[in-house]
N, C-alpha and C. Protein backbone atom coordinates (compact mmCIF):
# COMPACT_ATOMS: atom_id res chain seq x y z
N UNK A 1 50.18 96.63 -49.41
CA UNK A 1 50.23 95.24 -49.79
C UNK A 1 48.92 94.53 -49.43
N UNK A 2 48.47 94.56 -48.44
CA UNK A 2 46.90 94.33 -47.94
C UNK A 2 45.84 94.39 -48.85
N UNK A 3 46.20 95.66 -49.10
CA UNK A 3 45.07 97.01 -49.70
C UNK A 3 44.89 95.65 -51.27
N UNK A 4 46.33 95.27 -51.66
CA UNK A 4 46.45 94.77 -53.32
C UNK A 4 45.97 93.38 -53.21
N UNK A 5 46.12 92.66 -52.08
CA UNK A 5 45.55 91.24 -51.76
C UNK A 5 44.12 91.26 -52.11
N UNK A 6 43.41 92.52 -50.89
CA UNK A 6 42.07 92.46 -50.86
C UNK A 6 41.23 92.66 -52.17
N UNK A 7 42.12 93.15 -53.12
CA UNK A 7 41.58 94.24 -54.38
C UNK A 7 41.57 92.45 -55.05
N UNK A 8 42.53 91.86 -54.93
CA UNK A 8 42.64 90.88 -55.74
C UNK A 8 41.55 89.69 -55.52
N UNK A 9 41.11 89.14 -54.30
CA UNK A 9 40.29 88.50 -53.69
C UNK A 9 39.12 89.07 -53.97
N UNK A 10 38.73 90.17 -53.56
CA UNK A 10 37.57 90.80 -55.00
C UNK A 10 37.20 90.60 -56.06
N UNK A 11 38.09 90.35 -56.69
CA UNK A 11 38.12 90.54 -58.19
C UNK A 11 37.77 89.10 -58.28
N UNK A 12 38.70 88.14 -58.10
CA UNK A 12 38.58 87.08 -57.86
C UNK A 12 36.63 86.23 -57.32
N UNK A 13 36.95 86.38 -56.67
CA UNK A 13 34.86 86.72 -55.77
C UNK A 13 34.20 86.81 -57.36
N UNK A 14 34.13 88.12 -57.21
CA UNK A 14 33.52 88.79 -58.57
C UNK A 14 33.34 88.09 -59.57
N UNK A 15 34.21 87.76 -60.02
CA UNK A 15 35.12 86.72 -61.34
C UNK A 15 33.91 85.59 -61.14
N UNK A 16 33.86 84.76 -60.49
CA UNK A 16 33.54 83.65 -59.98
C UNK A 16 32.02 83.73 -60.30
N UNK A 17 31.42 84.86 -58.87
CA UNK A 17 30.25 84.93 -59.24
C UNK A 17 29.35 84.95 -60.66
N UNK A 18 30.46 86.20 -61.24
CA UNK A 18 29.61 86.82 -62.93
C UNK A 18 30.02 84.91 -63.59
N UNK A 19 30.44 84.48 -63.68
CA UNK A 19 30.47 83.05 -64.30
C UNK A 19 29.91 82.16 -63.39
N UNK A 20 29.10 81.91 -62.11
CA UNK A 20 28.16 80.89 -61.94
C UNK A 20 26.92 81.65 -62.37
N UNK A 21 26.42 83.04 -62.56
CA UNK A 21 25.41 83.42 -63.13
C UNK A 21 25.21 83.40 -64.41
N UNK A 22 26.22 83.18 -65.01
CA UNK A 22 26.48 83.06 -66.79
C UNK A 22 26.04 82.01 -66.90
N UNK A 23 26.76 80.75 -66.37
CA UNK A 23 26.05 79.60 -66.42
C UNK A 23 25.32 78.56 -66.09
N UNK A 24 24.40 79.05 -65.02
CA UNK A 24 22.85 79.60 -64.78
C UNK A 24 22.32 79.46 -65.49
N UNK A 25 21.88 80.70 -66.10
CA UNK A 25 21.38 81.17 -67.58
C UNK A 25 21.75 80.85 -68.58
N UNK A 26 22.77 79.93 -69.10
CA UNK A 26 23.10 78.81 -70.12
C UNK A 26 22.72 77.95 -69.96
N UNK A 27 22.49 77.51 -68.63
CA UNK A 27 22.26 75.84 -68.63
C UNK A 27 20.89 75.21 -69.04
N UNK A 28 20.13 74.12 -69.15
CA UNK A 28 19.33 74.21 -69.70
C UNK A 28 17.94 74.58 -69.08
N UNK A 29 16.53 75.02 -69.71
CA UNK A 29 15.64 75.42 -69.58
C UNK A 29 14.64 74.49 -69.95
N UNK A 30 13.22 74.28 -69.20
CA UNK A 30 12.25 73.61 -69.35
C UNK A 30 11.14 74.45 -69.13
N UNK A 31 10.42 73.94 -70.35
CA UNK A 31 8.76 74.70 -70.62
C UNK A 31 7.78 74.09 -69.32
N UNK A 32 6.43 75.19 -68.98
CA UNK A 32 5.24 74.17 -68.56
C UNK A 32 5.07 73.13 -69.61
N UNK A 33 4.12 72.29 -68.95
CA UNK A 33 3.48 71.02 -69.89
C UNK A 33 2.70 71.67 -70.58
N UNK A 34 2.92 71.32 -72.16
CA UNK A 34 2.15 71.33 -73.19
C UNK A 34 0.70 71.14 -73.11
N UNK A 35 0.25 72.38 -73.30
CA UNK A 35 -1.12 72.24 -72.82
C UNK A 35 -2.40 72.66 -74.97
N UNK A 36 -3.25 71.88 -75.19
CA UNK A 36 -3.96 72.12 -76.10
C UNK A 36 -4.62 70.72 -76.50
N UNK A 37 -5.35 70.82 -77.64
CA UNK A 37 -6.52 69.81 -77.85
C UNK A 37 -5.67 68.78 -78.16
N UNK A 38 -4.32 68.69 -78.82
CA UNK A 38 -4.03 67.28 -79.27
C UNK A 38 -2.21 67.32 -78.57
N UNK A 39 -1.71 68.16 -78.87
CA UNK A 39 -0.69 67.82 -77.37
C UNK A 39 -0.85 68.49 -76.40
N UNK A 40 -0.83 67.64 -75.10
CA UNK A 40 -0.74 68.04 -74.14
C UNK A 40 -0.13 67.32 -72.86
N UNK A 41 0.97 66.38 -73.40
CA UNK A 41 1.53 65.85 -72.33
C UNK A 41 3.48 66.48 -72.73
N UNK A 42 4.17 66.47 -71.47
CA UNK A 42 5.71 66.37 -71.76
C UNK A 42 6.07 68.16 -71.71
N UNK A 43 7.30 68.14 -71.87
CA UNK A 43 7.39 69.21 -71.81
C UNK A 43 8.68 69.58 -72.86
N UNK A 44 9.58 70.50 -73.31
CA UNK A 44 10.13 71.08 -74.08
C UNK A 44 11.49 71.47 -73.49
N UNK A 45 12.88 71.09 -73.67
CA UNK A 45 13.77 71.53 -73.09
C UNK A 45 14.96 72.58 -73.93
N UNK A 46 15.58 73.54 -73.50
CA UNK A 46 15.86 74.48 -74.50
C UNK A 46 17.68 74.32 -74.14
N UNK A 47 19.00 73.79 -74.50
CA UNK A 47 19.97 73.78 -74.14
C UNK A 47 21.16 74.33 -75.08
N UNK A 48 21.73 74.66 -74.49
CA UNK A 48 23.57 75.16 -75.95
C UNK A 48 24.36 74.04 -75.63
N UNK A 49 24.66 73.28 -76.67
CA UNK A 49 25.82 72.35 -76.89
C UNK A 49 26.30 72.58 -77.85
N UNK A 50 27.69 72.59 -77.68
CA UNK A 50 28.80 72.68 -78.63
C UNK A 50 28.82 73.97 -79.75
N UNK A 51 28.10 74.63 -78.97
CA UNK A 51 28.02 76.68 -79.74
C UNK A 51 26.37 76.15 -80.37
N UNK A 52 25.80 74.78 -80.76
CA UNK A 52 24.08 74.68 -80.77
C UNK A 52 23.31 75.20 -80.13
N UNK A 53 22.12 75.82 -80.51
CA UNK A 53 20.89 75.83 -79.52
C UNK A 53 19.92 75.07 -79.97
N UNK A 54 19.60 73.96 -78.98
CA UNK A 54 18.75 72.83 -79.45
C UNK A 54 17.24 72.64 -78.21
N UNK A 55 16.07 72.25 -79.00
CA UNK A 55 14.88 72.23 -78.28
C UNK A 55 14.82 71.31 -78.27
N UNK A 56 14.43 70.37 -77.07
CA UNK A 56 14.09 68.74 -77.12
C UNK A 56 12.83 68.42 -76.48
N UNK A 57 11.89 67.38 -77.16
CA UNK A 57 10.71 67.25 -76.12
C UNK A 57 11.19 66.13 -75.19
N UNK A 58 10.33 66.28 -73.95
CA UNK A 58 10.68 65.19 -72.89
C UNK A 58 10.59 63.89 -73.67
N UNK A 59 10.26 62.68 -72.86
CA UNK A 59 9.77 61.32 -72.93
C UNK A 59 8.71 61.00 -73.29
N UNK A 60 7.87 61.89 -71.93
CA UNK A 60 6.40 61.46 -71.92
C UNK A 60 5.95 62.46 -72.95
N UNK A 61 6.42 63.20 -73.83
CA UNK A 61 5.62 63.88 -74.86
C UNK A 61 5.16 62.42 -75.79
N UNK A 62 4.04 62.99 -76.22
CA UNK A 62 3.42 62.56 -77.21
C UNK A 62 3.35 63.30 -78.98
N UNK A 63 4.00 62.83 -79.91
CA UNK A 63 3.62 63.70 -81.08
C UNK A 63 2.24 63.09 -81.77
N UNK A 64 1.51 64.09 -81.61
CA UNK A 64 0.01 64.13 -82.24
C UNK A 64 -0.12 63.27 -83.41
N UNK A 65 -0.78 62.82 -83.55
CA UNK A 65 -1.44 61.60 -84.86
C UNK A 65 -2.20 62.51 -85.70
N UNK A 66 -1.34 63.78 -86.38
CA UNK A 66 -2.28 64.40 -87.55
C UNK A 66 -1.38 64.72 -88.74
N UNK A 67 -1.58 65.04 -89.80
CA UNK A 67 -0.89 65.10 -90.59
C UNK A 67 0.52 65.57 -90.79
N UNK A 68 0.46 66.74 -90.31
CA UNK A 68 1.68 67.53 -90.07
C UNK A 68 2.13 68.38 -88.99
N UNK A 69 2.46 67.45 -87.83
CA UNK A 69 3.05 68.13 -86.94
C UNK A 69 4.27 68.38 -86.73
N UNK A 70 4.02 69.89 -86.39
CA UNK A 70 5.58 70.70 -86.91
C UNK A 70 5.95 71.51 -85.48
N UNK A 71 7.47 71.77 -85.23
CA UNK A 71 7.95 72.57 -84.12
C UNK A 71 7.58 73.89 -84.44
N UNK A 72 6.97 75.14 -83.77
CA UNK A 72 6.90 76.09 -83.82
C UNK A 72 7.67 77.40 -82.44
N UNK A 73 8.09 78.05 -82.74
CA UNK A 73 8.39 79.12 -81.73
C UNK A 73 7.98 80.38 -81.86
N UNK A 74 8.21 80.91 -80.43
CA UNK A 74 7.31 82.83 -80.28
C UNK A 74 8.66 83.19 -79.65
N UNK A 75 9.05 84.11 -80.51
CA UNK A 75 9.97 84.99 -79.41
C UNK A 75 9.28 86.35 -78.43
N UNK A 76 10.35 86.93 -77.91
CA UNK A 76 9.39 87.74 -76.93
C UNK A 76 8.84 89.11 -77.80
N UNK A 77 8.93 89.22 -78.98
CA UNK A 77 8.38 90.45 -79.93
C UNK A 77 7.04 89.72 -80.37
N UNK A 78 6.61 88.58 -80.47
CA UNK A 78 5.46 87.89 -80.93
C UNK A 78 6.02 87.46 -82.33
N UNK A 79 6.84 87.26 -82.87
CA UNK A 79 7.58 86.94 -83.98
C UNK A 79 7.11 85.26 -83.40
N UNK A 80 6.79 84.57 -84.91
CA UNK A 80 6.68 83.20 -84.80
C UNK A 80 7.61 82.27 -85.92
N UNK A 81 8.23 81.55 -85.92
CA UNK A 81 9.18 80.87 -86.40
C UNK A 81 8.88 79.51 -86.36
N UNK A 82 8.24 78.91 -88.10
CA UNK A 82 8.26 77.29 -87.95
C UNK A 82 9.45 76.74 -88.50
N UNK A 83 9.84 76.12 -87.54
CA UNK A 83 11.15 75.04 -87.70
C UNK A 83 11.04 74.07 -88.25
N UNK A 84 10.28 72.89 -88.02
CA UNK A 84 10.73 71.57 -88.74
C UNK A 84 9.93 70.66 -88.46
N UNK A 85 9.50 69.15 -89.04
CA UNK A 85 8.25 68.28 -89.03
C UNK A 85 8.60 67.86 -87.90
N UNK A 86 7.61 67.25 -87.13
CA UNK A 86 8.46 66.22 -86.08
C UNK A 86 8.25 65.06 -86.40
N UNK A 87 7.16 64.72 -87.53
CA UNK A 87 7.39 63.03 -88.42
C UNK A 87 8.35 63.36 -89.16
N UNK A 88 9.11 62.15 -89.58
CA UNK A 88 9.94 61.79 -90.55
C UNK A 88 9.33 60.32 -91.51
N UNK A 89 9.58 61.08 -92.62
CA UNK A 89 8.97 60.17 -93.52
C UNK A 89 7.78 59.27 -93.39
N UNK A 90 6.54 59.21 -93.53
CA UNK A 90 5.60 58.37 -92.94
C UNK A 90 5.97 57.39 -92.33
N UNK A 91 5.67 57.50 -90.87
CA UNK A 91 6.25 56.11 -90.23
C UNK A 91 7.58 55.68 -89.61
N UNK A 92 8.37 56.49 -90.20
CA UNK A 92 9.77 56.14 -90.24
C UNK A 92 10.47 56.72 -88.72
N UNK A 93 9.80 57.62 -88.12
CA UNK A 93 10.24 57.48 -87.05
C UNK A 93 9.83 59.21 -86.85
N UNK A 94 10.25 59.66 -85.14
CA UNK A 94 9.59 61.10 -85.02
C UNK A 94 11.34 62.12 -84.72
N UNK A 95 11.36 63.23 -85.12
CA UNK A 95 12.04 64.35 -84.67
C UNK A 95 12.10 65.26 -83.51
N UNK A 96 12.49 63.92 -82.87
CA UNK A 96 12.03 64.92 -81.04
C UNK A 96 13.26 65.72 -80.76
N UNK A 97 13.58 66.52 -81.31
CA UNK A 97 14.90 67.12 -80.92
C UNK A 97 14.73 68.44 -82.49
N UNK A 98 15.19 69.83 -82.13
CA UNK A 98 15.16 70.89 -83.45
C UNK A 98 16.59 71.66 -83.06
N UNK A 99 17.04 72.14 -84.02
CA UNK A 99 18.34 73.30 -83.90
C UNK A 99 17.49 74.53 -83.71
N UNK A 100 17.82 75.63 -83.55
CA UNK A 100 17.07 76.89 -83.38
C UNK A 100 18.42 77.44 -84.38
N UNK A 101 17.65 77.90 -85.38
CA UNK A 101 18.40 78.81 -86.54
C UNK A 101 18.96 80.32 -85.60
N UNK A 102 20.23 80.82 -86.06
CA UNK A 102 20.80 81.70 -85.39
C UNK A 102 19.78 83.05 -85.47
N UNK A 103 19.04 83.13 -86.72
CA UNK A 103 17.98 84.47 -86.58
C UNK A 103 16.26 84.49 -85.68
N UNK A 104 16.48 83.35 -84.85
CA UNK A 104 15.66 83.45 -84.13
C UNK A 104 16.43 84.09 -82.66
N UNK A 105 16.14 85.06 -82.42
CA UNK A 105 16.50 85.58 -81.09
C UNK A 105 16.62 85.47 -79.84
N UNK A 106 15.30 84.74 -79.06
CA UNK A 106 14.77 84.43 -78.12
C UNK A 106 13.76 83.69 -78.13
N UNK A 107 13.27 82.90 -77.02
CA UNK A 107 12.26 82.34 -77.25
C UNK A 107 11.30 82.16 -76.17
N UNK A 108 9.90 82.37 -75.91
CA UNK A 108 9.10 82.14 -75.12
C UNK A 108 8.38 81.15 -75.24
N UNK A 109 7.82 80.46 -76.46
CA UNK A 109 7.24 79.72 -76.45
C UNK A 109 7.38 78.54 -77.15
N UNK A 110 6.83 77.47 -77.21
CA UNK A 110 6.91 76.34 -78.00
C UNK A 110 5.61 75.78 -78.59
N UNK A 111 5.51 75.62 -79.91
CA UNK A 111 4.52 75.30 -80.46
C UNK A 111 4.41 73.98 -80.82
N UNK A 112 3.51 72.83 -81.07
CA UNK A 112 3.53 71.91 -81.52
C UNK A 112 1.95 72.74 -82.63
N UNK A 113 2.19 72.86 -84.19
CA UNK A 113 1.45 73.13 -85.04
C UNK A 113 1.09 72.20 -86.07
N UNK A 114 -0.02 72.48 -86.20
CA UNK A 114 -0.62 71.41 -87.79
C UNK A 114 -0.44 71.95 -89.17
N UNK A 115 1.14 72.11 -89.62
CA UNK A 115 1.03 72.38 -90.97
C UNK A 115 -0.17 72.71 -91.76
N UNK A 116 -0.74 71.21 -92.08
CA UNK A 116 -1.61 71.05 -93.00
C UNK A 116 -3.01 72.08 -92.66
N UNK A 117 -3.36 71.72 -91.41
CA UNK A 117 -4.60 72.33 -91.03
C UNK A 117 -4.64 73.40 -90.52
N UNK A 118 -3.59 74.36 -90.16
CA UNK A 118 -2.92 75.49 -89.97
C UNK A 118 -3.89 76.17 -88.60
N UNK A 119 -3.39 74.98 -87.71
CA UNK A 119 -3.88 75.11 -86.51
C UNK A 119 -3.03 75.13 -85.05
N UNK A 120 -2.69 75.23 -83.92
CA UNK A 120 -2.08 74.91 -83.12
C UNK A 120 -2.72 73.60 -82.13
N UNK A 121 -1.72 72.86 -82.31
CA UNK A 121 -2.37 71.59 -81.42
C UNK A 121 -1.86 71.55 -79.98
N UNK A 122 -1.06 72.83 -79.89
CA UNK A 122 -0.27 72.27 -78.35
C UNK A 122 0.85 73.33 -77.81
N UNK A 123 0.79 74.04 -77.01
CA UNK A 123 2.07 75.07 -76.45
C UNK A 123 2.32 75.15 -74.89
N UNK A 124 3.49 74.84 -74.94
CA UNK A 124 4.34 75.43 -73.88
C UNK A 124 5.33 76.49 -73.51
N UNK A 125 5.18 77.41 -72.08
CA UNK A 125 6.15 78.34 -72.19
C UNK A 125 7.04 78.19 -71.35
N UNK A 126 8.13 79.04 -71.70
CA UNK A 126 9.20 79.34 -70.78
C UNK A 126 8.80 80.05 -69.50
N UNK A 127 9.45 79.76 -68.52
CA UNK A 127 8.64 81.16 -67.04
C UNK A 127 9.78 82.92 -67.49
N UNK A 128 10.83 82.46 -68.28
CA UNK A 128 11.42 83.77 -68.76
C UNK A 128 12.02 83.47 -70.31
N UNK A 129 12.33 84.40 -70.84
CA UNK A 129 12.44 84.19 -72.56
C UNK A 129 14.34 83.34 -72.48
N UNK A 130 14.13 82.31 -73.09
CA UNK A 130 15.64 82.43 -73.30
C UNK A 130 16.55 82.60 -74.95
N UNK A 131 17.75 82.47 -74.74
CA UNK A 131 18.21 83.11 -75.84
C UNK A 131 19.98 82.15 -76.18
C-alpha cells in the first residue's frame, strides 16, 4: 500500500513538472534589440494564443520611414519567410503585430526588410529557436 502511494506521488511530481516545463517553453519569447542601419530600436515578442502563433514588436520599436517595410523570419535551417507589410495603406496606420503561417517551423530570427529595395534594415534574434 506504501509502495502504491509512493508510485502515485511520483507520478504526480512528474506530471507537474513535464507541464511547468511545457509551459516554459510556450510562454512567451523576446528577441535582442533590433540591431541595423534603419531599425534598431525595440524588440520582437514571439507568443501562442488561442492555438495562434503571433510576433509582436515592443513599444519603443520604431517602423522605418522607407517604402516597404515588411516582417521577415529565419528558421533554424536558414529558410527565410516574408510575412507581411508593417505599413498599412499609406499613412493609415502600422502592423505591429504578424500571425506566423503554420509552414513556418521555427524561428530564430526576425527581420524588419525593405521590400522595395530588397535590403535588410533591421534583425533580431531569439537566444534559442522557438516553435
Amino acid at each position: 500500500m506504501k509502495l502504491n502511494r509512493l508510485m502515485s506521488a511520483f507520478a504526480l511530481i512528474a506530471t507537474l513538472v513535464a507541464a511547468s516545463v511545457s509551459f516554459a517553453a510556450n510562454g512567451p519569447q523576446t528577441t535582442s534589440k533590433f540591431e541595423g542601419p534603419k531599425a534598431n530600436t525595440g524588440t520582437a515578442t514571439y507568443s501562442v494564443e488561442n492555438g495562434n502563433r503571433i510576433l509582436r514588436v515592443s513599444g519603443d520599436f520604431k517602423v522605418p520611414d522607407t517604402p516597404a517595410p515588411t516582417w521577415r523570419v529565419v528558421d533554424s535551417k536558414g529558410n527565410v519567410y516574408t510575412l507581411d507589410a508593417f505599413k498599412i495603406k499609406a499613412g493609415k496606420g502600422e502592423k505591429r503585430e504578424v500571425m506566423v503561417p503554420s509552414y513556418v517551423h521555427d524561428i530564430v530570427k526576425v527581420q524588419v526588410y525593405c521590400a522595395w529595395a530588397e535590403i535588410i534594415l533591421g534583425e533580431a534574434n531569439f537566444s534559442s529557436s522557438v516553435s
